[in-house]
Protein backbone atom coordinates (compact mmCIF):
# COMPACT_ATOMS: atom_id res chain seq x y z
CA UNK A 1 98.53 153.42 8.19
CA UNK A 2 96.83 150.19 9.38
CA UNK A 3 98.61 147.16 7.76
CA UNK A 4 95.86 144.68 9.04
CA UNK A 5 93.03 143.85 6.60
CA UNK A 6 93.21 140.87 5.87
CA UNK A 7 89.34 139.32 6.27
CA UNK A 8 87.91 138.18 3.60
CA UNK A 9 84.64 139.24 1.48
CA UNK A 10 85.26 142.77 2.54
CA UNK A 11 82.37 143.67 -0.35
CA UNK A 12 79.69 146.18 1.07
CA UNK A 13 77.04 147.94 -0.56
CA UNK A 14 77.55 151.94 -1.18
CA UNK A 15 75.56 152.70 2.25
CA UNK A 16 77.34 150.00 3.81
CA UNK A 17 80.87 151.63 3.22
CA UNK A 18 79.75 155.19 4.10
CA UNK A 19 78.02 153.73 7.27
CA UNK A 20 81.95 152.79 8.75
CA UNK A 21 82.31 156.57 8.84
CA UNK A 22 81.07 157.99 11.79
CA UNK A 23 80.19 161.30 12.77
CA UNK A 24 83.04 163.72 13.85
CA UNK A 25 85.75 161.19 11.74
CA UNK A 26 88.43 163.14 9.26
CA UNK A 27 88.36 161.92 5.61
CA UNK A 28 90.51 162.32 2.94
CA UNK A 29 89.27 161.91 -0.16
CA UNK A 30 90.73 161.13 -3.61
CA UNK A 31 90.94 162.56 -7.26
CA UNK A 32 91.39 166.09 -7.52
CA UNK A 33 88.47 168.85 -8.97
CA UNK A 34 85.88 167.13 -10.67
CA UNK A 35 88.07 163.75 -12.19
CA UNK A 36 88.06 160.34 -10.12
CA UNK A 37 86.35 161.62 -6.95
CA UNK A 38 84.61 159.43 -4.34
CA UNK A 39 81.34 161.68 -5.29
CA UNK A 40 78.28 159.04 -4.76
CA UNK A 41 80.01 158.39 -1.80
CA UNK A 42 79.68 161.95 -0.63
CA UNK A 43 76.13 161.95 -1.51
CA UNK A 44 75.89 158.90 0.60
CA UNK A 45 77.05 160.62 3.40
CA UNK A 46 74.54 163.22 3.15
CA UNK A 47 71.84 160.30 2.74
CA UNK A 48 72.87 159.06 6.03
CA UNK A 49 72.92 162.58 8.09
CA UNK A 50 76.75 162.43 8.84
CA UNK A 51 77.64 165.93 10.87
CA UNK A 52 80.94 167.08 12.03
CA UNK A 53 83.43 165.68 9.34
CA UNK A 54 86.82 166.74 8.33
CA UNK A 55 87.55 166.98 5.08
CA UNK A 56 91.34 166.71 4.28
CA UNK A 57 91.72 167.00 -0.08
CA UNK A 58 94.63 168.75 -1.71
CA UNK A 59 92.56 170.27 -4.73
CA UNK A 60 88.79 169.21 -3.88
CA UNK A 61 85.69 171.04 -5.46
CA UNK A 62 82.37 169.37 -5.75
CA UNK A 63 83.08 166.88 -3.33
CA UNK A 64 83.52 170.04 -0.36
CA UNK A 65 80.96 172.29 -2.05
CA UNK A 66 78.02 169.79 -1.57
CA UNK A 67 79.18 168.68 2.07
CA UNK A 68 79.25 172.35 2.44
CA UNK A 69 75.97 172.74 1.13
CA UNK A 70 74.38 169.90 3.17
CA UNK A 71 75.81 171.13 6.34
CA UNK A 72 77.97 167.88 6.80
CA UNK A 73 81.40 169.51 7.89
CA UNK A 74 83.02 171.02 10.87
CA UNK A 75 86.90 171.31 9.45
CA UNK A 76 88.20 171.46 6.25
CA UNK A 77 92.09 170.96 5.56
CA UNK A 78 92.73 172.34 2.00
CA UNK A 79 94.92 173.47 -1.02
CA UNK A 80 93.38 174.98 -3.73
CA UNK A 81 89.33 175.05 -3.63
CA UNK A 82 87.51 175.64 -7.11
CA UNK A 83 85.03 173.90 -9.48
CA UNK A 84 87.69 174.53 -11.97
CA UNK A 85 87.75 177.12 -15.28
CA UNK A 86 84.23 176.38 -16.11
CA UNK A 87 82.58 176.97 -13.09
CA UNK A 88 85.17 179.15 -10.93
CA UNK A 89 84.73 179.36 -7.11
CA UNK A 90 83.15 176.45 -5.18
CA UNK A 91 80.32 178.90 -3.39
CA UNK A 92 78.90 176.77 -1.23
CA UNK A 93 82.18 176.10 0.23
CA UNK A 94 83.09 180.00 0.08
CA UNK A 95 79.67 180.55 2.12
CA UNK A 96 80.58 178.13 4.50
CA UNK A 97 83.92 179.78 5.34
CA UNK A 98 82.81 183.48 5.25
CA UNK A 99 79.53 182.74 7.60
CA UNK A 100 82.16 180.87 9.91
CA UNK A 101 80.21 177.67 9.53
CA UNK A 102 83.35 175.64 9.25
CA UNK A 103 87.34 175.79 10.14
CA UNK A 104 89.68 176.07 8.11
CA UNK A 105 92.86 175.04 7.64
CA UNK A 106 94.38 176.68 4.99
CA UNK A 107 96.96 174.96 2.49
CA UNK A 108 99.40 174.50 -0.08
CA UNK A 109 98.83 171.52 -1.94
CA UNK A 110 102.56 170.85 -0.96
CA UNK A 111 102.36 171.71 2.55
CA UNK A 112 98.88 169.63 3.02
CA UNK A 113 100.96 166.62 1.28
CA UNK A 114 104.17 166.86 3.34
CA UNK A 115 101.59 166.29 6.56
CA UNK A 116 100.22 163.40 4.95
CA UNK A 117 103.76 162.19 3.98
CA UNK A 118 104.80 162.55 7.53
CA UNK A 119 101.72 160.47 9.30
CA UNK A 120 102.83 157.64 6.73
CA UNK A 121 106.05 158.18 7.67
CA UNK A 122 105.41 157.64 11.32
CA UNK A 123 107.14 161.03 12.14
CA UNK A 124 105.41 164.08 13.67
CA UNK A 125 106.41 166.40 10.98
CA UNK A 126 107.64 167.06 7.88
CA UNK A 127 110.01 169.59 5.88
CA UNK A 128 108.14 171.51 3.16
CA UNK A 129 109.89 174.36 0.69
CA UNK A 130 108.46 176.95 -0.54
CA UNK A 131 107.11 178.36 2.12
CA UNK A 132 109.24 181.32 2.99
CA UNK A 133 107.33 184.52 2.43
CA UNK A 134 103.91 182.48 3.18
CA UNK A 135 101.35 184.34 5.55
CA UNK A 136 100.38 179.96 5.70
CA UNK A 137 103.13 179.31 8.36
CA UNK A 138 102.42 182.36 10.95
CA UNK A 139 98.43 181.32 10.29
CA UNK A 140 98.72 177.95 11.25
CA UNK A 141 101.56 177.92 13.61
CA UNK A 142 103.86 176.11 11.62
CA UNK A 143 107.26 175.74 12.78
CA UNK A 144 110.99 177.09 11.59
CA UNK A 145 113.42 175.12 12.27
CA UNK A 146 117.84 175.50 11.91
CA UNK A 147 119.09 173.18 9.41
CA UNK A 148 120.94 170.74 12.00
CA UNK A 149 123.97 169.54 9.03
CA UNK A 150 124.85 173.40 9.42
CA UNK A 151 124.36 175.14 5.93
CA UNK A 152 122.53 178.05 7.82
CA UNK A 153 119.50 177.28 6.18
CA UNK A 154 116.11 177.78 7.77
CA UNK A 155 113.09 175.00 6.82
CA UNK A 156 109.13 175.15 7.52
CA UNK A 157 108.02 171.79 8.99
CA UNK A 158 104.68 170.67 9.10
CA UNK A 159 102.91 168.76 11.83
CA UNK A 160 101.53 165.23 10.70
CA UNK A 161 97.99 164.61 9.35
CA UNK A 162 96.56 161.53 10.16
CA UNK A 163 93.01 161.25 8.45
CA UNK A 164 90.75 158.53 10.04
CA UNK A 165 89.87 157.05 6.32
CA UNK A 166 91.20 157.63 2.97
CA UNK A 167 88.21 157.05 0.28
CA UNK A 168 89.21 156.16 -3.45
CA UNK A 169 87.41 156.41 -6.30
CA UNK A 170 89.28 153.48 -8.36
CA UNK A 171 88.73 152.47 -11.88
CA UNK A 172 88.88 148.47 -10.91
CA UNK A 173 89.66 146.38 -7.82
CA UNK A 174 89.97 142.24 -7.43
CA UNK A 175 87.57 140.35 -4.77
CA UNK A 176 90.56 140.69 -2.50
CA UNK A 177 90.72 144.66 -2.45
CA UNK A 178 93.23 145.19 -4.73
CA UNK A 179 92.93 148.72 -6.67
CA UNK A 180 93.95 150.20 -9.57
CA UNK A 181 93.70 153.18 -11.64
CA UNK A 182 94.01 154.62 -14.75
CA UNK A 183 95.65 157.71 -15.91
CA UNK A 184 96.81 159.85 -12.82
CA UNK A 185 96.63 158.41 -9.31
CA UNK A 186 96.36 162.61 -8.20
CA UNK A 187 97.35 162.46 -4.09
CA UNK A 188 95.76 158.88 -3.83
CA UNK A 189 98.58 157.36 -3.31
CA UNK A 190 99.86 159.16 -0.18
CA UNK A 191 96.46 159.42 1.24
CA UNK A 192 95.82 155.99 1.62
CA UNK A 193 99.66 155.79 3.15
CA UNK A 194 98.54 157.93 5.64
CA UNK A 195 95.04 157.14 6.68
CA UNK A 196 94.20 154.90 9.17
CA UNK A 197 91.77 152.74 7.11
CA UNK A 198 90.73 152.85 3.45
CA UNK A 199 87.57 152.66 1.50
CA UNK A 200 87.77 152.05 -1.75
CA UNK A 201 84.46 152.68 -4.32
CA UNK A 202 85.42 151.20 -7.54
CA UNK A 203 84.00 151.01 -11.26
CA UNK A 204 83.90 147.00 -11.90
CA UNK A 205 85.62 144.21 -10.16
CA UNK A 206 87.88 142.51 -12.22
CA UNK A 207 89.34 138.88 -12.15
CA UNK A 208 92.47 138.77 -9.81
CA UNK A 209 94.27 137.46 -12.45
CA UNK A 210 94.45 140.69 -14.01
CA UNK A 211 96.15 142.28 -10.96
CA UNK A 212 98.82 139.35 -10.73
CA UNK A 213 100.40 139.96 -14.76
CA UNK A 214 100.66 144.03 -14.40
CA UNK A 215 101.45 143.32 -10.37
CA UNK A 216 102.95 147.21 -10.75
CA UNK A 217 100.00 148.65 -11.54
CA UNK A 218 98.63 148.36 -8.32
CA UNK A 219 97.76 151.28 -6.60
CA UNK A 220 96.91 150.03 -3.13
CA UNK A 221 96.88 146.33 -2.00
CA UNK A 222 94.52 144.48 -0.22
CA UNK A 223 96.05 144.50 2.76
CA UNK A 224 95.45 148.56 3.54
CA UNK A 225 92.19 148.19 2.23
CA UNK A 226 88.93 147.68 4.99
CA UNK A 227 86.03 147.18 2.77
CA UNK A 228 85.01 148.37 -1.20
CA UNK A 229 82.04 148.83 -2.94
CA UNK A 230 81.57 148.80 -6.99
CA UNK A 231 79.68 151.93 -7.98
CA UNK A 232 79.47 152.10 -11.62
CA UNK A 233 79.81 156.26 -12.38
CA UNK A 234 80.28 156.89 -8.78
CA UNK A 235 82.52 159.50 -9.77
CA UNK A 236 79.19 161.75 -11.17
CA UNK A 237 79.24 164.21 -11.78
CA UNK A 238 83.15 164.02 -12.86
CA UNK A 239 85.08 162.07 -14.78
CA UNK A 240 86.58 158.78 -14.47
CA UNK A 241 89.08 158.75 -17.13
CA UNK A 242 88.55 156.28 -19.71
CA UNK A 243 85.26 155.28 -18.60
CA UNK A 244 83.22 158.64 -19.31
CA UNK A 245 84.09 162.02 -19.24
CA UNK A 246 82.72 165.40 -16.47
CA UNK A 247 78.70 165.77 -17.41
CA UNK A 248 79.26 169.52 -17.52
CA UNK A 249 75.24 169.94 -17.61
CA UNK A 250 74.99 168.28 -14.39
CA UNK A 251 77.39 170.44 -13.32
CA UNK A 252 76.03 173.29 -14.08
CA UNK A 253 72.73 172.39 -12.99
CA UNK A 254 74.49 171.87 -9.35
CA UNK A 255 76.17 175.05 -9.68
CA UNK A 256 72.11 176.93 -10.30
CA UNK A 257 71.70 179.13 -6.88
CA UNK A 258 68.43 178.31 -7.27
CA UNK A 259 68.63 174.45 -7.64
CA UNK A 260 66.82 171.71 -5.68
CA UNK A 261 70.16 169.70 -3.72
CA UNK A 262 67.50 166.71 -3.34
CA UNK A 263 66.90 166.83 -7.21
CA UNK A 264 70.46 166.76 -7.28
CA UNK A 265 70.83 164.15 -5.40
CA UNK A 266 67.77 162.07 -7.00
CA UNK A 267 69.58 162.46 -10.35
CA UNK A 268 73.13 160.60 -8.90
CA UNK A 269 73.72 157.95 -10.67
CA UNK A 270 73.55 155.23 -7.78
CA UNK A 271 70.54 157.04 -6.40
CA UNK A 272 68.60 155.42 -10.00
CA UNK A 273 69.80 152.71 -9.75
CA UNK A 274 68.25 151.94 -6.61
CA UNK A 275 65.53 153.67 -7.05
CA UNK A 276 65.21 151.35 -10.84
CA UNK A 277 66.03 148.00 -9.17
């Protein structure tokens, strides 16, 4: 990834960051199912009209289903799609790829992260196991190759993925872009290794001091980072362990076939507090 962000005040506003996407660009986006997801950045997204994204998520769910919904994507690379136990398929998404609406790349979560691992690499593929009696190799063309030591071994490589931006949902970052999280970092980490840029929505900015006595802690450092915004709950409808848990009504009022997406919307978090001042 990029190496070269070094400006200072790279604070933006919520439609600010989502405006440095442009139409057609891939994304990757963090968390995994509904926990630490870049979700009022999604919505932003769909505020601003973006068309023909790429979505590139190991294990996403809301954050798919509502591009989905909105008509915002043209590709999706993917593991495993669902809403989770609760809420089961993500049918939006499932819609989507049935009508032939979007493409689809079809994944394991281990073959979608050894692409990633080989764009931050800087190699144009990468080994992944596991594969061998996969109908995911002959469907996406993946290559076999000889092991070249000479234990007669066979090994699926897959080619690099390159996303053009990696957005985090972090629980704090310093005025200088640092970021952190707590709990699991899910396939953050790589992501933003592999991305060409990344935007980073966090929950609070904290004093840089902070980052300098747990220096270890740090998930990404300032220098990969283009530009953040501070969200508070920009992970709603999901969680954003410790600050507050899934809101399983909103969910579910999402998830109603016969919901309003602009009521949806409306009821975001960021969307009030705009709309409140």
């Amino acid at each position: 990834m990029a190496s070269g962000f070094n400006q200072e005040n790279k604070r933006r506003s919520l439609a600010e960051l989502a405006a440095l996407v442009p139409d057609g660009a891939s994304i990757a986006l963090g968390g995994s199912f509904l926990h630490r997801g870049p979700f009022a950045f999604v919505r932003e997204l769909i505020r601003q009209g973006r068309r023909g994204l790429e979505l590139v998520k190991q294990s996403p769910g809301y954050d798919v289903d509502i591009l989905c919904r909105a008509g915002a994507l043209r590709r999706v690379r993917a593991g495993i799609v669902a809403m989770e136990g609760n809420f089961g398929l993500a049918p939006w998404y499932r819609k989507a790829v049935e009508r032939r609406e979007i493409e689809l790349e079809e994944h394991a979560c281990a073959s979608l992260t050894a692409g990633l691992r080989a764009a931050a690499f800087g190699v144009p593929f990468q080994p992944c196991g596991g594969l061998h009696g996969s109908g995911l190799p002959e469907l996406n063309g993946w290559k076999c190759l000889d092991d070249p030591y000479g234990s007669g071994q066979k090994t699926w490589v897959v080619p690099a993925i390159r996303p053009d931006f990696a957005v985090i949902q972090a629980s704090e970052v310093d005025a200088r872009g640092n970021v952190r999280v707590h709990g699991t970092a899910h396939w953050d980490r790589i992501m933003s290794r592999a991305a060409g840029s990344v935007l980073v929505v966090a929950e609070k900015v904290v004093d840089s001091a902070v980052f300098e006595a747990n220096p270890e802690s740090t998930l990404i450092p300032f220098f990969m980072v283009q530009a953040y915004a501070v969200v508070p709950r920009g992970a709603w409808p999901g969680s954003c362990w410790p600050d507050y848990a899934i809101d399983y009504p909103a969910v579910e009022a999402y998830m109603d076939k016969q919901g309003d997406l602009q009521a949806h919307m409306a009821a975001a978090p960021e969307a009030q507090e705009v709309h409140h001042g």
